[in-house]
C-alpha atoms as a PDB file:
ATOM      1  CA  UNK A   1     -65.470  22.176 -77.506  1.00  0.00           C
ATOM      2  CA  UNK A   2     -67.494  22.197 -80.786  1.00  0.00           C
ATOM      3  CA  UNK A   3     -65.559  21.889 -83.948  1.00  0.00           C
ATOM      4  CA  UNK A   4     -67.383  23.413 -87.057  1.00  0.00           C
ATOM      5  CA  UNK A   5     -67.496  22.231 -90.505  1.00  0.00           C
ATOM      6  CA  UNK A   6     -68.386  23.170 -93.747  1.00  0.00           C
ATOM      7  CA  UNK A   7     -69.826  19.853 -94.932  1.00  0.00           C
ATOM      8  CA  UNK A   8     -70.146  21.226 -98.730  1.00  0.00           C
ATOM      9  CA  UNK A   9     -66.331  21.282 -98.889  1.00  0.00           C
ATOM     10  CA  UNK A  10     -64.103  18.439-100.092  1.00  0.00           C
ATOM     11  CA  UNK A  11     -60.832  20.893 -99.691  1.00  0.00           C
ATOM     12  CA  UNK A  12     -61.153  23.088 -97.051  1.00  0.00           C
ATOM     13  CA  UNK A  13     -58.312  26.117 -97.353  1.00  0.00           C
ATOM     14  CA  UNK A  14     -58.500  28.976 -94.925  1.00  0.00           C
ATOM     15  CA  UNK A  15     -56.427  31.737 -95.477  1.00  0.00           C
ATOM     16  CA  UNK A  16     -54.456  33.397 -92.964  1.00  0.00           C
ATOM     17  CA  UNK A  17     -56.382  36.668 -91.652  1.00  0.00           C
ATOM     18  CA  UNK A  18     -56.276  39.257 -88.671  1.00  0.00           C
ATOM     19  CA  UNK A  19     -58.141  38.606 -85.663  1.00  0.00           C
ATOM     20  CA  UNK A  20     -60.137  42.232 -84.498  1.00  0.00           C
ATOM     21  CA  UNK A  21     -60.352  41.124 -81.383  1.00  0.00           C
ATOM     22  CA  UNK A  22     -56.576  41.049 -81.238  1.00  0.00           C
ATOM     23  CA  UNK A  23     -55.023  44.881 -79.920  1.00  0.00           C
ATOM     24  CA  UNK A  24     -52.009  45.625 -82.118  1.00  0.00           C
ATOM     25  CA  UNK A  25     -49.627  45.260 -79.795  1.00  0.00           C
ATOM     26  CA  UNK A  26     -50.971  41.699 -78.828  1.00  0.00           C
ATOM     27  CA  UNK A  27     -50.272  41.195 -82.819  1.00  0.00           C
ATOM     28  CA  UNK A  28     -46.481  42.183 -82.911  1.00  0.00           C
ATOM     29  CA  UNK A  29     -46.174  40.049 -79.766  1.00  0.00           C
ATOM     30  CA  UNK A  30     -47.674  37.099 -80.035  1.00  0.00           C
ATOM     31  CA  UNK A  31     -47.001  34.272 -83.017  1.00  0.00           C
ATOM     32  CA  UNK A  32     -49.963  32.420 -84.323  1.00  0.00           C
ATOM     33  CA  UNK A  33     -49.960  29.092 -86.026  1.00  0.00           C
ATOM     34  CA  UNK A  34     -52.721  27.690 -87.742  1.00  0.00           C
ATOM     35  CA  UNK A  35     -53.276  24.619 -88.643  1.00  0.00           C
ATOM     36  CA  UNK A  36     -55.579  22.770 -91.535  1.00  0.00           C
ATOM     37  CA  UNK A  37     -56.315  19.436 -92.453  1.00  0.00           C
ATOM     38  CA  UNK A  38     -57.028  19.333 -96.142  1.00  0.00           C
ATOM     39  CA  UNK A  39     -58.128  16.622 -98.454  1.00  0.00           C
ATOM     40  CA  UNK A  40     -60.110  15.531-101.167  1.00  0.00           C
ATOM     41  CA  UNK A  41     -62.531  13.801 -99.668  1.00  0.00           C
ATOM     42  CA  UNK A  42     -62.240  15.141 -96.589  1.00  0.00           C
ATOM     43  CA  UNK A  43     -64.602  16.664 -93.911  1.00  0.00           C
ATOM     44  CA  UNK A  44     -64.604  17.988 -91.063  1.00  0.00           C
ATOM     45  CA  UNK A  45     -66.939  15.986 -89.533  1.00  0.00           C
ATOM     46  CA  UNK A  46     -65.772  12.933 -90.022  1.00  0.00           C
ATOM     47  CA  UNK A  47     -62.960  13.634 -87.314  1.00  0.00           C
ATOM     48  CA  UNK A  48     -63.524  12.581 -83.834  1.00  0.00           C
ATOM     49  CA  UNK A  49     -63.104  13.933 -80.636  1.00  0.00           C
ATOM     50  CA  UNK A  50     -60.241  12.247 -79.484  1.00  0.00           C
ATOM     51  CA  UNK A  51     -58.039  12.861 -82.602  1.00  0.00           C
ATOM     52  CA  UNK A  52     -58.956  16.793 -82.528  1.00  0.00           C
ATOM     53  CA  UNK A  53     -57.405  16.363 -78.846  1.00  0.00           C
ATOM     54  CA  UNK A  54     -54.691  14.477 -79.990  1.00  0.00           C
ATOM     55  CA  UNK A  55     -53.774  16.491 -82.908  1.00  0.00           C
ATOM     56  CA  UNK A  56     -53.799  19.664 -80.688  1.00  0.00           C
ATOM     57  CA  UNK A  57     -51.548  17.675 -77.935  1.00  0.00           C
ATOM     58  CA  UNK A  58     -49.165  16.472 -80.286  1.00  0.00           C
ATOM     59  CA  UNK A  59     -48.905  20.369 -82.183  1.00  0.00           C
ATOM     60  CA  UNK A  60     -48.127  21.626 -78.423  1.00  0.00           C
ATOM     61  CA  UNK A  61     -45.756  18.529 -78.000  1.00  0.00           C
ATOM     62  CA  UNK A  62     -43.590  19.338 -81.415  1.00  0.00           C
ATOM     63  CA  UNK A  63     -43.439  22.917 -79.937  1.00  0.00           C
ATOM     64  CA  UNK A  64     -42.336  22.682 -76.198  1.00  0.00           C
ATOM     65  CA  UNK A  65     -39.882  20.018 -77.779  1.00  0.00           C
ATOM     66  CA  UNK A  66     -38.072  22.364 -79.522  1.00  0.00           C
ATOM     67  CA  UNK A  67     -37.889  25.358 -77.533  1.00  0.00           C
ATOM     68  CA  UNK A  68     -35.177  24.750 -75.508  1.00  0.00           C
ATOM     69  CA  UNK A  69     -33.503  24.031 -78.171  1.00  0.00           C
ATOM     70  CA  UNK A  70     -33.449  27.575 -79.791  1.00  0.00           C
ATOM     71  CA  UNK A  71     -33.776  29.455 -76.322  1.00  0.00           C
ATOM     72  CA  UNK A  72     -30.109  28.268 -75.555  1.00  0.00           C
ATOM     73  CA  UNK A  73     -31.059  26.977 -72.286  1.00  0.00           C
ATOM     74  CA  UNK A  74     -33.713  24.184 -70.689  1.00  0.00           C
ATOM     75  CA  UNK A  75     -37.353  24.868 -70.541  1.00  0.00           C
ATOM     76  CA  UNK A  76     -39.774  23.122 -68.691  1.00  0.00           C
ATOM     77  CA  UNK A  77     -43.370  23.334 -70.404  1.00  0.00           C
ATOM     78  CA  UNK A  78     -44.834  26.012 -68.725  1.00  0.00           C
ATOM     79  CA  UNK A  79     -42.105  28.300 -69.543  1.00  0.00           C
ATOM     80  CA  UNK A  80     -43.445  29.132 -72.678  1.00  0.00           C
ATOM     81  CA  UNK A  81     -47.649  28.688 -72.556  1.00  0.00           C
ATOM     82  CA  UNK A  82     -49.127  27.844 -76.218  1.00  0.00           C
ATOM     83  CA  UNK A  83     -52.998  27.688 -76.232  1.00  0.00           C
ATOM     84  CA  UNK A  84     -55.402  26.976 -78.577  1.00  0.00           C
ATOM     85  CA  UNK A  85     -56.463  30.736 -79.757  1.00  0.00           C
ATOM     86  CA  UNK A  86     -59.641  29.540 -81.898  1.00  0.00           C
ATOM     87  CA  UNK A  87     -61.363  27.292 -83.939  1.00  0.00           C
ATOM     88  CA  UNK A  88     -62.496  28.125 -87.489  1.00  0.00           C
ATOM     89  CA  UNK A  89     -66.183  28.596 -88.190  1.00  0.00           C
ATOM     90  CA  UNK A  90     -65.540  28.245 -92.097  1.00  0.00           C
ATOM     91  CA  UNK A  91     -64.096  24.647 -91.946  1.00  0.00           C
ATOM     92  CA  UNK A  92     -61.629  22.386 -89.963  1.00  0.00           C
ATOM     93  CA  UNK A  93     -58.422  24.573 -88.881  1.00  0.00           C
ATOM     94  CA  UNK A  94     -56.988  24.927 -85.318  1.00  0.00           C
ATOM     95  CA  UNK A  95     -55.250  28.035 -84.456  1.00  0.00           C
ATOM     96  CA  UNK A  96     -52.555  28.491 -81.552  1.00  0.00           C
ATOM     97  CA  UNK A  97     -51.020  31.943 -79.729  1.00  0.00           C
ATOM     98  CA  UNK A  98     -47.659  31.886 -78.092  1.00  0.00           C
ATOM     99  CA  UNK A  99     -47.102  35.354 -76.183  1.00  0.00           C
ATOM    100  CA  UNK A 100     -43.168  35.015 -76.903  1.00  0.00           C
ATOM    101  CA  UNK A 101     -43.345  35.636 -80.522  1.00  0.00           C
ATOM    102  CA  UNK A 102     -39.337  35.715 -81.073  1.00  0.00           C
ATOM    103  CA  UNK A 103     -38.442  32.297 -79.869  1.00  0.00           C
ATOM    104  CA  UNK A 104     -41.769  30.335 -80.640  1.00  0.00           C
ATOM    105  CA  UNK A 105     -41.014  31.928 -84.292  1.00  0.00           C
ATOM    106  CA  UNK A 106     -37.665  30.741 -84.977  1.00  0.00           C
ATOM    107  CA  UNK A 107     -38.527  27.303 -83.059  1.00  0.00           C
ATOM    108  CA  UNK A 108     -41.308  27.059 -85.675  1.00  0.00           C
ATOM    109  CA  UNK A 109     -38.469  28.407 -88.346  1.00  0.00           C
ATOM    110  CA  UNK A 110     -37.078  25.230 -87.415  1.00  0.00           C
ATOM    111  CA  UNK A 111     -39.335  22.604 -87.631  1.00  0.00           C
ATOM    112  CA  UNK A 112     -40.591  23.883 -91.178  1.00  0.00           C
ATOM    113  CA  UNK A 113     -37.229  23.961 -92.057  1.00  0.00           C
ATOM    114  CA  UNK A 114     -36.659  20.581 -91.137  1.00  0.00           C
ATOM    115  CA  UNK A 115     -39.609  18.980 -92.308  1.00  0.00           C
ATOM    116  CA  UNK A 116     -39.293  20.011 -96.035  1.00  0.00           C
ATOM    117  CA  UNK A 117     -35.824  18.881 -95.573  1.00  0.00           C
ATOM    118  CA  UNK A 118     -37.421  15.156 -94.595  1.00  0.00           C
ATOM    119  CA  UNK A 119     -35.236  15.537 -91.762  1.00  0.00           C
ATOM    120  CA  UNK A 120     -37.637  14.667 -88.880  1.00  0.00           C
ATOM    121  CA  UNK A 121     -35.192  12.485 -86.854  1.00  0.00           C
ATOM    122  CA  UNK A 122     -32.792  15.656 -86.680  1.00  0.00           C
ATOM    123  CA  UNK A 123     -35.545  16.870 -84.269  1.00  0.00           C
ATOM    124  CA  UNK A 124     -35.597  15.638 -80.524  1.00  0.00           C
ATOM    125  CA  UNK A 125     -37.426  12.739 -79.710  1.00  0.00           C
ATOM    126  CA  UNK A 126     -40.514  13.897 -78.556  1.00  0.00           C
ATOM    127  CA  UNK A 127     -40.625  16.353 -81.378  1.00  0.00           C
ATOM    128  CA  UNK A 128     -40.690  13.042 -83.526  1.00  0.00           C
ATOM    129  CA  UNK A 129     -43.593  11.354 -81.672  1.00  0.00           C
ATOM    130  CA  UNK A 130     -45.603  14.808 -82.235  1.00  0.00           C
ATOM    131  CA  UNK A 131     -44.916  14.845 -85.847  1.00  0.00           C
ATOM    132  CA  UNK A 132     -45.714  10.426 -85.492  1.00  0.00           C
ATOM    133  CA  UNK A 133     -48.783  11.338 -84.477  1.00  0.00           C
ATOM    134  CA  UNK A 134     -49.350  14.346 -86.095  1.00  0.00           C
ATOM    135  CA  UNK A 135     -48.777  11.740 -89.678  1.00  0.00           C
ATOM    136  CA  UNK A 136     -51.144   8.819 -88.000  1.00  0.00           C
ATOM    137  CA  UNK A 137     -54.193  11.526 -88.000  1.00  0.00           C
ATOM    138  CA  UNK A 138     -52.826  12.083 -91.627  1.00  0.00           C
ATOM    139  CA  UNK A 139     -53.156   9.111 -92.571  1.00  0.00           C
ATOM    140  CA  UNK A 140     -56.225   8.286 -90.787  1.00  0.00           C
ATOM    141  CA  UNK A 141     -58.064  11.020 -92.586  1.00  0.00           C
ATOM    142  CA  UNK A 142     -56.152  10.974 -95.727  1.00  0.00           C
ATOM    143  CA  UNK A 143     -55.114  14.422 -95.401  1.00  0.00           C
ATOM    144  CA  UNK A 144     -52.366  16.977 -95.274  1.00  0.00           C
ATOM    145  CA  UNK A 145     -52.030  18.465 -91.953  1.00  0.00           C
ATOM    146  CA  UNK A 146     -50.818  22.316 -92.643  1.00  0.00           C
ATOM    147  CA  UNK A 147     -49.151  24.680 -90.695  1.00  0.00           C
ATOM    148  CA  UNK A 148     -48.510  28.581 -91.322  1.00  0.00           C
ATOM    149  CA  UNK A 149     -46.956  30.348 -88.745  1.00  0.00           C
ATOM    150  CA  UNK A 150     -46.990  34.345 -88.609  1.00  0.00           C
ATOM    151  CA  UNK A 151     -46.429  37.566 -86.230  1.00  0.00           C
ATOM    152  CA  UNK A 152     -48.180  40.697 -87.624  1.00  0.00           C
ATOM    153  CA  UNK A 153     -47.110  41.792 -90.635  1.00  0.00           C
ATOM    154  CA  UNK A 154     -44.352  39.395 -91.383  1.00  0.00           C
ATOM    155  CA  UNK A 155     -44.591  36.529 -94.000  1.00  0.00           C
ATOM    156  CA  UNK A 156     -45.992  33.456 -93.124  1.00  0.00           C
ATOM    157  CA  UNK A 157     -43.914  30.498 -93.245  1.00  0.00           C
ATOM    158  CA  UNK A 158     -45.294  26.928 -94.104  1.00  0.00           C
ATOM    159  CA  UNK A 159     -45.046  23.347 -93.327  1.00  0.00           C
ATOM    160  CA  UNK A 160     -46.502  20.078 -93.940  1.00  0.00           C
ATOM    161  CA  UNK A 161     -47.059  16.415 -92.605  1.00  0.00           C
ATOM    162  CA  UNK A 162     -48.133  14.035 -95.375  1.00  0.00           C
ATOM    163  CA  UNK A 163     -49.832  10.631 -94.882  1.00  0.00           C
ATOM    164  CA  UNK A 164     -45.719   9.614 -96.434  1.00  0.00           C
ATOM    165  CA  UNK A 165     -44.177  11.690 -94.076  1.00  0.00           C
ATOM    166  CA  UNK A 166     -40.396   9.773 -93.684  1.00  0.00           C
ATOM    167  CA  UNK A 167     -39.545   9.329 -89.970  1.00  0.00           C
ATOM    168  CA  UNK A 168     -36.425   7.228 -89.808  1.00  0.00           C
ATOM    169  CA  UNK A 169     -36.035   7.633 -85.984  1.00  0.00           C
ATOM    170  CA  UNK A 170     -37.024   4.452 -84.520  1.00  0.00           C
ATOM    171  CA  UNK A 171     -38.478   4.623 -81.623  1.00  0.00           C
ATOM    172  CA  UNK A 172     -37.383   2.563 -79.028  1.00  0.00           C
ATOM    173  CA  UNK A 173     -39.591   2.487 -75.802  1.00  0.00           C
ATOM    174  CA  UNK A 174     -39.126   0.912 -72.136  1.00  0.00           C
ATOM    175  CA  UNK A 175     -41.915  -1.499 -70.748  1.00  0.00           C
ATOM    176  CA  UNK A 176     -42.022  -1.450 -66.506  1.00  0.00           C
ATOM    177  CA  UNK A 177     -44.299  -1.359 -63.288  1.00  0.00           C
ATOM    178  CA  UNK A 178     -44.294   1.580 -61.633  1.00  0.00           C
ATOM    179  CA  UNK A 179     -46.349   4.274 -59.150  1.00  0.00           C
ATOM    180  CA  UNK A 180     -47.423   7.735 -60.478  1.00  0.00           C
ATOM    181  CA  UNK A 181     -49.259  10.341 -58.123  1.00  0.00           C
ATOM    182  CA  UNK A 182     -51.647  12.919 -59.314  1.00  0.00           C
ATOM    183  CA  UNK A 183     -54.980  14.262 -59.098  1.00  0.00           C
ATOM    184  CA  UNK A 184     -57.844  12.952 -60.543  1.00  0.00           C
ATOM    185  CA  UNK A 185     -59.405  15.442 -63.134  1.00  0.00           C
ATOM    186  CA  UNK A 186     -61.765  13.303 -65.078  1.00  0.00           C
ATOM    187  CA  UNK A 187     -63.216   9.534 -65.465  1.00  0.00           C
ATOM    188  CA  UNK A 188     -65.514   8.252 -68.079  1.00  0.00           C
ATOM    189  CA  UNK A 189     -65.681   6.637 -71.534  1.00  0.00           C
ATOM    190  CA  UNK A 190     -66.410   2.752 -72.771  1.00  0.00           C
ATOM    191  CA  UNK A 191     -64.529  -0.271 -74.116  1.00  0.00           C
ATOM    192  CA  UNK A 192     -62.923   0.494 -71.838  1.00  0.00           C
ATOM    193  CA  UNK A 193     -63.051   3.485 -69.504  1.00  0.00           C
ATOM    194  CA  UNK A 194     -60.043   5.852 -68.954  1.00  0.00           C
ATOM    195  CA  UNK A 195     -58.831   7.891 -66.154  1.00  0.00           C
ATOM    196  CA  UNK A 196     -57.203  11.203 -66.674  1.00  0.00           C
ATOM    197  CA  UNK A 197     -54.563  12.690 -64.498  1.00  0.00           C
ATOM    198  CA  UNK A 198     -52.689  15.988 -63.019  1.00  0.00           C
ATOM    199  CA  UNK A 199     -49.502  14.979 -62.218  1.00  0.00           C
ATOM    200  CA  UNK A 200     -47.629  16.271 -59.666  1.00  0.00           C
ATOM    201  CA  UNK A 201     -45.419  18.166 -61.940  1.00  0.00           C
ATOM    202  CA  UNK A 202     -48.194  19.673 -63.355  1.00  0.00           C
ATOM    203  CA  UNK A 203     -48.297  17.239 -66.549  1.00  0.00           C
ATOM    204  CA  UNK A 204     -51.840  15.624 -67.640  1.00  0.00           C
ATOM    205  CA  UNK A 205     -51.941  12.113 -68.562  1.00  0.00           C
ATOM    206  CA  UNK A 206     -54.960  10.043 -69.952  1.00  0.00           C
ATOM    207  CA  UNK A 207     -54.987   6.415 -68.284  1.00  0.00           C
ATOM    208  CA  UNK A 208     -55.394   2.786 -69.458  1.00  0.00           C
ATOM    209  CA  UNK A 209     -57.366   0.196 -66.762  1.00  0.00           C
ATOM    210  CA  UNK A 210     -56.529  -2.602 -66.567  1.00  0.00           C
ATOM    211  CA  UNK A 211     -59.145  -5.014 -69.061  1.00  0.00           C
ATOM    212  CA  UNK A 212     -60.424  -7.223 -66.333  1.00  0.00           C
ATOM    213  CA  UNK A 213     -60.571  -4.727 -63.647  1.00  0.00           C
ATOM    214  CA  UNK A 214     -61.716  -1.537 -65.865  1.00  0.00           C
ATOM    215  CA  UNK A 215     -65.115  -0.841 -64.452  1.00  0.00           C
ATOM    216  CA  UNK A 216     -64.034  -1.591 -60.812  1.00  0.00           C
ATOM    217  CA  UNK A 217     -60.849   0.927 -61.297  1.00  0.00           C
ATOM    218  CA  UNK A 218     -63.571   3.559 -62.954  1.00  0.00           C
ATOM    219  CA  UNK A 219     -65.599   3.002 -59.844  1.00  0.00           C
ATOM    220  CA  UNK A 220     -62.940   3.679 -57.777  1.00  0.00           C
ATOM    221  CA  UNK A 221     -61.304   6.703 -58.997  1.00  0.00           C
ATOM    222  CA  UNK A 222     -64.028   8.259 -59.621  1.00  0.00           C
ATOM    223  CA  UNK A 223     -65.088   8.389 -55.907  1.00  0.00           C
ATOM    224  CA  UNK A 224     -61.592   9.989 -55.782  1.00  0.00           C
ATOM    225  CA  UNK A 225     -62.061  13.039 -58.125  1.00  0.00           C
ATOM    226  CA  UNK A 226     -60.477  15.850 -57.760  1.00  0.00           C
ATOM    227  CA  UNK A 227     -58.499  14.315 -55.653  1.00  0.00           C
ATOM    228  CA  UNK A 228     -54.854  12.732 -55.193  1.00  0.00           C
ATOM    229  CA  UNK A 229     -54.241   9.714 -55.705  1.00  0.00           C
ATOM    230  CA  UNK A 230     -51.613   6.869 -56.078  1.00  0.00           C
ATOM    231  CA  UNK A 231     -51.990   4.611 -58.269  1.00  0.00           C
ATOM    232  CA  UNK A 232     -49.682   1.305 -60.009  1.00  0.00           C
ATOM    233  CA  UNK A 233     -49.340   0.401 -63.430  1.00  0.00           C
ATOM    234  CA  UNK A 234     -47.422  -0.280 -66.533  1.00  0.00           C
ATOM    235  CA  UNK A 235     -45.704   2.513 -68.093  1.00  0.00           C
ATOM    236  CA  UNK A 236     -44.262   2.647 -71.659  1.00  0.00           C
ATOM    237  CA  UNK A 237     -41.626   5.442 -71.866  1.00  0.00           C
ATOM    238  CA  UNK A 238     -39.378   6.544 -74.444  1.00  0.00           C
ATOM    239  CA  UNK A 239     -35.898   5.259 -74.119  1.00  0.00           C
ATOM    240  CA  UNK A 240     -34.394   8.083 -75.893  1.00  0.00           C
ATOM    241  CA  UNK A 241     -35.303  11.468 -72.724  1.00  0.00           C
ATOM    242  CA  UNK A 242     -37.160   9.028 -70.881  1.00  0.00           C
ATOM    243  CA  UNK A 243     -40.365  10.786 -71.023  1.00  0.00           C
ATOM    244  CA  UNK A 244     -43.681   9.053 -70.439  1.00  0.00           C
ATOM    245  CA  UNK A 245     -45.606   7.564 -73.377  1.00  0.00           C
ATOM    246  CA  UNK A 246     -48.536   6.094 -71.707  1.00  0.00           C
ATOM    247  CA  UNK A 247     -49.502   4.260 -68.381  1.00  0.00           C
ATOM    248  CA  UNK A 248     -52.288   1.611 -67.969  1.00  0.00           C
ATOM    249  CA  UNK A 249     -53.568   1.706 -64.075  1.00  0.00           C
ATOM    250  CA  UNK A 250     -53.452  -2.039 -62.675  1.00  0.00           C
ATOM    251  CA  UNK A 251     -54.611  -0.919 -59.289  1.00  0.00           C
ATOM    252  CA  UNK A 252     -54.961   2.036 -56.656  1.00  0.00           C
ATOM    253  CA  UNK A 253     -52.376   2.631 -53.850  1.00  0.00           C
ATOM    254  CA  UNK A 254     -53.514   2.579 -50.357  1.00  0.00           C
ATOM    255  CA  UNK A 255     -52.055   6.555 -50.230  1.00  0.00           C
ATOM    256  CA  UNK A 256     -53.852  10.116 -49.140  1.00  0.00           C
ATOM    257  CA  UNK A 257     -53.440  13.240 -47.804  1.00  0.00           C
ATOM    258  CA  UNK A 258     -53.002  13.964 -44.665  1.00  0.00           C
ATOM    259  CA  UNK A 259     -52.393  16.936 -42.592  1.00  0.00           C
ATOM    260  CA  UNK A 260     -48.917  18.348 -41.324  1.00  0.00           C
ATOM    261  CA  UNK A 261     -50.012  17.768 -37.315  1.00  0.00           C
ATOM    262  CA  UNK A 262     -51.041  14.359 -37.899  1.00  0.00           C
ATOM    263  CA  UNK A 263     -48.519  12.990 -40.210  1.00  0.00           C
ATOM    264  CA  UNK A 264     -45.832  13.729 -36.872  1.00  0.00           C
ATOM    265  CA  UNK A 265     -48.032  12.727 -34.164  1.00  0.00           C
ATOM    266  CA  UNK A 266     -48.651   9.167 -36.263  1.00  0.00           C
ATOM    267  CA  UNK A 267     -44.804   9.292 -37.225  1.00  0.00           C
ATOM    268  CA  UNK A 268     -43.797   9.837 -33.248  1.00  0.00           C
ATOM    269  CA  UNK A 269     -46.494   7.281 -32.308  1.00  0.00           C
ATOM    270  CA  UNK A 270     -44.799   4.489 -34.400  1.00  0.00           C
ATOM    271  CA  UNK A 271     -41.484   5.961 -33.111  1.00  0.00           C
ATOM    272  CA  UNK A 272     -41.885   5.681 -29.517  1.00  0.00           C
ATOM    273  CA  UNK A 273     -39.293   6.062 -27.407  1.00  0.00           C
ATOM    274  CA  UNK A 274     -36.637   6.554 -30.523  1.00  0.00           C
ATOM    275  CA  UNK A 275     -37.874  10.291 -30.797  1.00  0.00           C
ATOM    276  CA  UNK A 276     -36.957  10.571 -27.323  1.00  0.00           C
ATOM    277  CA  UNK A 277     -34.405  13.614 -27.046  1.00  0.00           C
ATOM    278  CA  UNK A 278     -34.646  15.283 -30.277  1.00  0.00           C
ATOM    279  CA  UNK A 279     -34.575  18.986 -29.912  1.00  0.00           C
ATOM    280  CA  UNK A 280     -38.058  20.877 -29.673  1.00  0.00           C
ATOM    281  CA  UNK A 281     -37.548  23.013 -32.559  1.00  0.00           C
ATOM    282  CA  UNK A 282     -37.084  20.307 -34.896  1.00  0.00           C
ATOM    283  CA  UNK A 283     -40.033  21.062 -36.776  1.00  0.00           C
ATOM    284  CA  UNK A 284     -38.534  22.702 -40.183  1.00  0.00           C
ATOM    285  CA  UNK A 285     -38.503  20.509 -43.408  1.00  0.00           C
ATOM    286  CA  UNK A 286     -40.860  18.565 -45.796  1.00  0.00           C
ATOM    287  CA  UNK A 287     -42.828  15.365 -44.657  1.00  0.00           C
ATOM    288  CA  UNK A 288     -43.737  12.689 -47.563  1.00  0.00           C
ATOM    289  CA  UNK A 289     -45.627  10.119 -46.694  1.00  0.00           C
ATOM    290  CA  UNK A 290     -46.404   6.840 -48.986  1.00  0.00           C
ATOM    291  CA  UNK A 291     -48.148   3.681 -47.126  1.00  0.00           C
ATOM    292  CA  UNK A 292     -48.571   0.035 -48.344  1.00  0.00           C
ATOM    293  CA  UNK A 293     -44.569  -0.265 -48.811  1.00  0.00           C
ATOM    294  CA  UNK A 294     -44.735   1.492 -52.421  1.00  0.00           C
END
């Protein structure tokens, strides 16, 4: 993913325009929010990788926070998809598409609405690590992270996080050893490496190693990639909806696939005689298996 810059420009401001490539009807039905990072002595270059990933991340995390919310009813994340639509040639703005332009617009309604009221701990509390992290970036950069949110011809509403962005919420987060299971989709980096993950619900997480076993754990996982894994670790959640703030990986678990066939033969093996007079159609169901005693 290249991100261009225009390194001329202290202020970069990038107004709001049509996309051609966009049909019509993709315009009334889809809501588009951009966002900018402006600043004096800002440029675009200066930003790195990691922070354009965690700025995009933490924009989809205010989002899918919210949505339930103002849909009336829960929503898992992949309810309602919101991708990253483009990336500005002109200078440093980010631009997302949701395809359900009524609810993603009056979620968005929302969180304007809320944060020129100051009233980010109204929000729920992963909206308030988005917009935490969303400010950190802000601060980092000393810049104003803009949003403008529109669906065709409608006005655009706006929003702002400041490097003084007030979040009263505190948050309070939960320290314990636990397993996670998920697929290995990338390993790499230095001081020190990191391990991404698919979860099995479908949710990606970027992994710690542990310090004194980091290159080992690289090692490891990565002769397990694309594949799934088990693995134990520390994980720091949020004590307020329990959702996962990061994990660091102390060590793999001695777990892997294994077909349907030979999961019951090796089951019935260990068994012995106890299987003895089960009926012979016993066969519906789901089999999960986890060695090692984890």
């Amino acid at each position: 993913m290249k991100v261009f810059s225009d390194a001329s420009a202290h202020s970069i401001d990038i107004p709001m325009a049509d996309h051609p490539s966009q049909s019509a009807s993709a315009e009334r039905t889809s809501y588009h929010i951009e966002v900018r990072l402006t600043g004096r002595e800002f440029s675009a270059e200066r930003v790195h990788a990691r922070d354009a990933a965690a700025l995009i991340a933490a924009v989809e995390a205010l989002l899918t926070a919210v949505l339930p919310q103002i849909a009336g009813a829960p929503a898992g994340e992949n309810d309602i998809v919101i991708s990253l639509a483009e990336l500005r040639p002109t200078g440093y703005a980010l631009v997302f598409t949701a395809p359900q332009s009524g609810v993603v617009e009056r979620a968005f309604a929302h969180i304007a609405e809320t944060l020129r009221a100051g009233r980010v701990d109204a929000l729920p509390a992963r909206a308030v690590d988005g917009v935490r992290e969303i400010r950190r970036i802000a601060r980092k950069y000393a810049v104003e992270v803009e949003f403008a949110g529109r669906s065709g011809r409608r006005g655009t509403q706006r929003a702002a996080v400041v490097p003084d962005t007030r979040i009263d919420s505190p948050v309070v987060v939960l320290h314990g050893t636990t397993s996670l299971y998920g697929v290995v989709v990338r390993v790499g980096g230095e001081e020190p490496p990191r391990a991404r993950l698919r979860l099995i619900n479908g949710k990606m997480i970027t992994c710690e190693l542990a310090h004194r076993r980091s290159w080992a754990l690289a090692r490891e996982l990565g002769g397990r990639l694309y594949q799934l894994v088990g693995v134990r670790g520390e994980a720091i959640t949020n004590a307020a909806d329990r959702s996962l703030i990061s994990f660091r990986i102390d060590r793999l678990l001695p777990y892997s696939m294994t077909g349907i066939d030979r999961a019951l033969n090796g089951i019935a093996e260990a068994a012995g005689d106890a299987l003895a007079g089960l009926p012979d159609d016993l066969t519906g169901g789901e089999l999960s298996m986890r060695s090692g005693g984890e």
